[in-house]
Protein backbone atom coordinates (compact mmCIF):
# COMPACT_ATOMS: atom_id res chain seq x y z
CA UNK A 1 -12.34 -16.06 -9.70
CA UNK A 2 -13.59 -13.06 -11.72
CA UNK A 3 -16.07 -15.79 -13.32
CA UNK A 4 -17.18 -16.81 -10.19
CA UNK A 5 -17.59 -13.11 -9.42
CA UNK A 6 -19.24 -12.43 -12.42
CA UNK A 7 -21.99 -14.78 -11.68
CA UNK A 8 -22.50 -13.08 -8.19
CA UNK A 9 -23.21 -9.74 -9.50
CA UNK A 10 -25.42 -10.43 -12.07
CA UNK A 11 -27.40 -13.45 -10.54
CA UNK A 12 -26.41 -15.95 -13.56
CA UNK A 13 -24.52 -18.85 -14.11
CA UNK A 14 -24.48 -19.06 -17.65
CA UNK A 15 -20.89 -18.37 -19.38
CA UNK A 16 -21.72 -16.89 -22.35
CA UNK A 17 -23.77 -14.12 -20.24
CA UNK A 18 -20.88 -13.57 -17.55
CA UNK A 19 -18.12 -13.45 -20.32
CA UNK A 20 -20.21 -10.64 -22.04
CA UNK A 21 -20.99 -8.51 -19.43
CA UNK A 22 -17.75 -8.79 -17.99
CA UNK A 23 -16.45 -7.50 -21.13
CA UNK A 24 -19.16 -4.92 -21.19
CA UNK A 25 -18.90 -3.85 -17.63
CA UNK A 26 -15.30 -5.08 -15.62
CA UNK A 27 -12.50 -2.40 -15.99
CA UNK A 28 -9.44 -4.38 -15.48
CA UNK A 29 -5.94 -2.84 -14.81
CA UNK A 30 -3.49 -2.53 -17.67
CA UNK A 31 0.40 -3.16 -16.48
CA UNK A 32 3.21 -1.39 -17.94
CA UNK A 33 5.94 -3.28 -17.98
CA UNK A 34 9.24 -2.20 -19.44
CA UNK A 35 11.09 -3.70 -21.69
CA UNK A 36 13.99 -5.35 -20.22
CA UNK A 37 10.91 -6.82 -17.47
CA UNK A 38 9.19 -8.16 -20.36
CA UNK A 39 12.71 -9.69 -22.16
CA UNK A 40 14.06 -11.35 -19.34
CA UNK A 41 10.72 -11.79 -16.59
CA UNK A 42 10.48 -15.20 -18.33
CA UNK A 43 13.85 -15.86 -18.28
CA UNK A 44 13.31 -15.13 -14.21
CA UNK A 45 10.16 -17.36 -13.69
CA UNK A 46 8.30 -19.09 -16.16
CA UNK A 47 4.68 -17.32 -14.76
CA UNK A 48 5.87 -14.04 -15.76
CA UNK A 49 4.95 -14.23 -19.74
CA UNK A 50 3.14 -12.37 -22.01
CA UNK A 51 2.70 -14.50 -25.02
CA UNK A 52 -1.42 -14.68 -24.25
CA UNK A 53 -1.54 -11.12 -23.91
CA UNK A 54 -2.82 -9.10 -27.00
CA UNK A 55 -2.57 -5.42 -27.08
CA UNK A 56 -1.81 -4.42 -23.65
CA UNK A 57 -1.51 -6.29 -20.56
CA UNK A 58 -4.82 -6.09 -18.64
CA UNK A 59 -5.30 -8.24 -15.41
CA UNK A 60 -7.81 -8.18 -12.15
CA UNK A 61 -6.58 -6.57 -9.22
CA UNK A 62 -7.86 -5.77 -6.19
CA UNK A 63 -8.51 -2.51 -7.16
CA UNK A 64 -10.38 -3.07 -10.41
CA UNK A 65 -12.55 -5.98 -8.67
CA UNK A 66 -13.36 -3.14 -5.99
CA UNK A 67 -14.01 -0.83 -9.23
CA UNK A 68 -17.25 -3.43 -10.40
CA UNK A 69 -18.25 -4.08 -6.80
CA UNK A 70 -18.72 -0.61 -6.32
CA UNK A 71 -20.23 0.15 -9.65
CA UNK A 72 -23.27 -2.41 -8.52
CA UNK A 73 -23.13 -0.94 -4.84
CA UNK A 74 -21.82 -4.32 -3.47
CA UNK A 75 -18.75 -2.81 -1.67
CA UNK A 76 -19.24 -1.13 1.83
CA UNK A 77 -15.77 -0.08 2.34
CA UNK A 78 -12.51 -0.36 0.16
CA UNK A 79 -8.55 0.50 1.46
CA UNK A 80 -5.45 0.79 -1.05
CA UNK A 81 -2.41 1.28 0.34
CA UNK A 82 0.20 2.95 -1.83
CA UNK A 83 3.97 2.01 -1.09
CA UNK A 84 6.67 5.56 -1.43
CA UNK A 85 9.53 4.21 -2.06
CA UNK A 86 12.46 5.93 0.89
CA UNK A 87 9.40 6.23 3.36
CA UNK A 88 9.74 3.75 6.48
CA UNK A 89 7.57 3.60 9.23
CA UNK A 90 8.44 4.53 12.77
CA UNK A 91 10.75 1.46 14.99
């Protein structure tokens, strides 16, 4: 997806160019996991590993694509919702 992305922004479809500038350019999110969630997350479910990971754990989220597709003035209008924990909306 952030390939295909990628290729969007900057009008290309040629990997090598879309791998570089999206290493140039694309701001991704870094997790922080603790350390029991990275001991026993695989344990849990297979999907939640690390072992690819080098350094620290970066990864696309909506908020980082929004980052790039505002950076080339491709985004009109963005919303993040951010959960409190103990606040609960009216019945």
């Amino acid at each position: 997806m952030l390939d295909v992305l990628g290729a969007a922004i900057w009008h290309t479809d040629d990997p090598v160019r879309i791998t570089f500038d999206l290493k140039a350019y694309f701001r991704p999110t870094i997790v922080k996991p603790g350390f029991l969630v990275r001991l026993f997350g695989p344990m849990t479910d297979a999907r939640l590993r690390d072992d690819d990971q080098h350094g620290p754990i970066r990864t696309a989220t909506y908020e980082s694509l929004a980052g790039v597709l505002r950076q080339y003035d491709l985004l009109q209008e963005s919303y993040v919702v951010n959960y409190a924990p103990g606040i609960r909306s009216a019945p």
